[in-house]
N, C-alpha and C. Protein backbone atom coordinates (compact mmCIF):
# COMPACT_ATOMS: atom_id res chain seq x y z
N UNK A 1 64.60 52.70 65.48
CA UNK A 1 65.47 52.98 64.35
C UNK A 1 65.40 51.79 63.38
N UNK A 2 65.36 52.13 62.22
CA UNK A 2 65.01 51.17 61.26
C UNK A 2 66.53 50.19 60.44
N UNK A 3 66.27 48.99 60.85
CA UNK A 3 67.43 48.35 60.29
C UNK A 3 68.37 48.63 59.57
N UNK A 4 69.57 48.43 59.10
CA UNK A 4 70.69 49.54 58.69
C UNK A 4 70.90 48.16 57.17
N UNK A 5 71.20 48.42 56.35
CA UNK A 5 71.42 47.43 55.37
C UNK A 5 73.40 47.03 55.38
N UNK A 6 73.66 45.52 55.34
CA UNK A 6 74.64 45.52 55.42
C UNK A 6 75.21 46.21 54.53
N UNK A 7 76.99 46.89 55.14
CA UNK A 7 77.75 47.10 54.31
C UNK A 7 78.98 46.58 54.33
N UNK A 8 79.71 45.95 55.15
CA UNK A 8 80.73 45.32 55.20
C UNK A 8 80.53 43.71 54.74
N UNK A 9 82.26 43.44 53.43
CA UNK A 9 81.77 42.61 52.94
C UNK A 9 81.73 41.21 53.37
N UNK A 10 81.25 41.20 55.09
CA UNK A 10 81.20 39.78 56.07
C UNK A 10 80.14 39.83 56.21
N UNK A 11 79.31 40.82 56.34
CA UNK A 11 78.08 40.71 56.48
C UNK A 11 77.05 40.91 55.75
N UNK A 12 77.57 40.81 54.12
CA UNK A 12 76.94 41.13 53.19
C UNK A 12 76.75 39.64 52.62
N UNK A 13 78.25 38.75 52.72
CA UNK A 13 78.33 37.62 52.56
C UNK A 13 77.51 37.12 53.31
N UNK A 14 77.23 37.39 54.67
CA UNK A 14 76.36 36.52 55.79
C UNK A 14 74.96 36.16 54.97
N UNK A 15 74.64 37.80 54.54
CA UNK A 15 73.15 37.55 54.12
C UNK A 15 73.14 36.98 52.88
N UNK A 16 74.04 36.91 52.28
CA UNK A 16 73.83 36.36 50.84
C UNK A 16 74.14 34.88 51.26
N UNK A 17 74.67 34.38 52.31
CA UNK A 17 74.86 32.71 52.78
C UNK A 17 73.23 32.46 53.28
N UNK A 18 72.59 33.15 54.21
CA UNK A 18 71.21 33.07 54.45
C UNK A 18 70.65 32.83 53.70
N UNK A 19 70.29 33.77 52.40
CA UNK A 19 69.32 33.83 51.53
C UNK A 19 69.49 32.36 50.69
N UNK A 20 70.81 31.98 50.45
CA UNK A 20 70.65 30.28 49.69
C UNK A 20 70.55 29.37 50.65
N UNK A 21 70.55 29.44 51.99
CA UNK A 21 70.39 28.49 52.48
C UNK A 21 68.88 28.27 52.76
N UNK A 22 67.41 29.31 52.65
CA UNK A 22 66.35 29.50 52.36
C UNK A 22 65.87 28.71 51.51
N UNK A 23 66.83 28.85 50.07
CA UNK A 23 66.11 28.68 49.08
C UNK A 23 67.00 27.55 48.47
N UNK A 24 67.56 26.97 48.88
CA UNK A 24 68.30 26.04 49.10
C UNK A 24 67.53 24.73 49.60
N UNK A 25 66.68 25.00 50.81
CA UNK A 25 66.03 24.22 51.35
C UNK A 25 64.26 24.24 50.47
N UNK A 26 64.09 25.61 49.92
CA UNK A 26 62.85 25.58 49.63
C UNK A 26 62.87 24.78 48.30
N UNK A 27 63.89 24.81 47.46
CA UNK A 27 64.47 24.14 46.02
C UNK A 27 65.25 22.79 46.63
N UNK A 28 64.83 22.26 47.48
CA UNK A 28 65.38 20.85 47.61
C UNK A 28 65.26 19.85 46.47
N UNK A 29 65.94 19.10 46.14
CA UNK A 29 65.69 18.09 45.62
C UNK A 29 65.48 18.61 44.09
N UNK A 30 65.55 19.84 43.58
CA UNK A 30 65.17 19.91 42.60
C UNK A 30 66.36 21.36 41.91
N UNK A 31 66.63 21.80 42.48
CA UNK A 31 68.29 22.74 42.36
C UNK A 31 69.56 22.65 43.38
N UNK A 32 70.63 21.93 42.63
CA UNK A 32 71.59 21.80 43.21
C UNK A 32 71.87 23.46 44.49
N UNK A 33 72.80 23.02 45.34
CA UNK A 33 73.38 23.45 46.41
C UNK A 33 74.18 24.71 45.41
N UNK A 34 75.16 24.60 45.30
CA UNK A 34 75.80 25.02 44.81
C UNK A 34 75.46 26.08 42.59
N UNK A 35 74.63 25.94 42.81
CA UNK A 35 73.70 26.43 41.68
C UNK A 35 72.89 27.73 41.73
N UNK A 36 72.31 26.99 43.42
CA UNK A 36 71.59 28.01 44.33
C UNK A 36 72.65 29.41 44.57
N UNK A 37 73.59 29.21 45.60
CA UNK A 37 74.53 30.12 45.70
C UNK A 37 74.69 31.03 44.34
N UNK A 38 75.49 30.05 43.41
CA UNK A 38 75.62 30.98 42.13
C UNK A 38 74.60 31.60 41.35
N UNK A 39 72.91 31.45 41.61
CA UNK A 39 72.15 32.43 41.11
C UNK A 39 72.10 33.99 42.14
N UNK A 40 72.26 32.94 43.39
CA UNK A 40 72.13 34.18 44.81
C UNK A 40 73.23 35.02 44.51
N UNK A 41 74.17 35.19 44.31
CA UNK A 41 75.51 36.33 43.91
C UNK A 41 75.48 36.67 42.49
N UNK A 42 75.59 35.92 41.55
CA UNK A 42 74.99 36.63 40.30
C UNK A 42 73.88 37.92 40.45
N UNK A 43 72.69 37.50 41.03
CA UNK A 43 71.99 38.45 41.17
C UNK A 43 71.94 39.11 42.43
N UNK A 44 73.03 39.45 43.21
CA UNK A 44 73.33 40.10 44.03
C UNK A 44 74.35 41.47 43.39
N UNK A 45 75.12 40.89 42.28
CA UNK A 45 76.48 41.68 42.20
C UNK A 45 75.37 42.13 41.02
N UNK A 46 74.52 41.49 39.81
CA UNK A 46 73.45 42.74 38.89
C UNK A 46 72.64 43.52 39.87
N UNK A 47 71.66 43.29 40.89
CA UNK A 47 71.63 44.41 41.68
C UNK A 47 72.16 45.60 42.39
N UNK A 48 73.08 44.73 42.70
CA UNK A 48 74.54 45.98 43.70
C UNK A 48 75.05 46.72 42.55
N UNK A 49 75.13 46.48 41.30
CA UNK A 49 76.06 47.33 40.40
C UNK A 49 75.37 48.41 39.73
N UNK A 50 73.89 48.36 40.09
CA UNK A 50 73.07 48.90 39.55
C UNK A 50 72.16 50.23 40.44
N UNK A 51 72.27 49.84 41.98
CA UNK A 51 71.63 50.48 43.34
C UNK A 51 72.26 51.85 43.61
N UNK A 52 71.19 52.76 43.34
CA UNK A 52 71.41 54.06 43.55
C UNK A 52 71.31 54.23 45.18
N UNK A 53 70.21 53.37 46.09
CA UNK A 53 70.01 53.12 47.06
C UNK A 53 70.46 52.08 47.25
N UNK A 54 71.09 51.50 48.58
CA UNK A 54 71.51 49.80 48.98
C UNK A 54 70.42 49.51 49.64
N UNK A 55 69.77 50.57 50.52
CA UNK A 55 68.86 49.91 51.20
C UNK A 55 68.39 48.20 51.23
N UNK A 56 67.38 48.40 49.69
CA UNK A 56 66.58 47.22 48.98
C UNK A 56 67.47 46.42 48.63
N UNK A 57 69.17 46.39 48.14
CA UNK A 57 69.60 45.50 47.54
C UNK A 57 69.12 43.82 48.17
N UNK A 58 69.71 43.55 49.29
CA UNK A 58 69.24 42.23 49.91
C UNK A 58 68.40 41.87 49.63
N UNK A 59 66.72 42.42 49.81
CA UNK A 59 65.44 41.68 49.61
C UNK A 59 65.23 41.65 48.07
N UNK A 60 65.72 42.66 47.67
CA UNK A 60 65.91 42.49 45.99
C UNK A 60 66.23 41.16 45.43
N UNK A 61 67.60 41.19 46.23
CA UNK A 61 68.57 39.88 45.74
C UNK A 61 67.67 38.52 45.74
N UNK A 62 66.96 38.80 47.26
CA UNK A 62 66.51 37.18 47.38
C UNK A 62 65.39 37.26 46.38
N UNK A 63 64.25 38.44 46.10
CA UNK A 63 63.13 38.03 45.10
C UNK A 63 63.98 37.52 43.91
N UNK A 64 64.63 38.72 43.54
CA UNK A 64 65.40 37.97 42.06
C UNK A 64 65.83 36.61 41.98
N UNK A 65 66.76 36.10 42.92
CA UNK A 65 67.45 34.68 42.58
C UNK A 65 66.35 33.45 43.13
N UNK A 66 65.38 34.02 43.80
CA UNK A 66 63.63 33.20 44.19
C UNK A 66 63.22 33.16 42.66
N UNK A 67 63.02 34.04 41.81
CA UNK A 67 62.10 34.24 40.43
C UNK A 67 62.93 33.42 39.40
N UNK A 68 64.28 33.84 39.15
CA UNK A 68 65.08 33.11 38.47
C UNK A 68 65.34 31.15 38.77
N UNK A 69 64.81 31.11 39.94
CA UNK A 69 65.21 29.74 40.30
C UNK A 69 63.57 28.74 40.32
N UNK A 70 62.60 29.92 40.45
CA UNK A 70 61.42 29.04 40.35
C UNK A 70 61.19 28.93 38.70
N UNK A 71 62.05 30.01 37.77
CA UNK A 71 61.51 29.46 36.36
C UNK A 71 62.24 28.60 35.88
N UNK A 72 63.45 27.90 36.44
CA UNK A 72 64.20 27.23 35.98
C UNK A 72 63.74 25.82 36.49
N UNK A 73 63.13 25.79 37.83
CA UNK A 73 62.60 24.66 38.76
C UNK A 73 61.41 24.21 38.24
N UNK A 74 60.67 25.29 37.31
CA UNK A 74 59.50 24.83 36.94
C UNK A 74 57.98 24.61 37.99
């Protein structure tokens, strides 16, 4: 059976705490902690408000706030 996408909002938070702590570490030294987070939910809540399907939202979330943070990181 194929993974279920979170829906409760503890475990939606979980994955959205995962995904900056990823990219958090992959943007060391070069995007604040707290910067990180706020691109990761910004573009969590423009995806989610937008998802006809939730499925994708999560991996969505992380490409988006990955793309948004490598053009800002340079």
């Amino acid at each position: 059976m194929p993974a279920q996408p979170p829906t409760s909002p503890d475990r939606i938070n979980d994955e959205l705490e995962s995904i900056t702590g990823e990219l958090s570490r992959l943007f060391a030294g070069r995007v604040d902690l707290d910067h990180v987070r706020a691109v990761v939910h910004e573009s969590y809540r423009t995806i989610s408000s937008q998802a006809a399907v939730t499925a994708h939202v999560i991996p969505l979330t992380r490409h988006a706030a990955r793309a948004h943070l490598e053009s800002e990181a340079g």
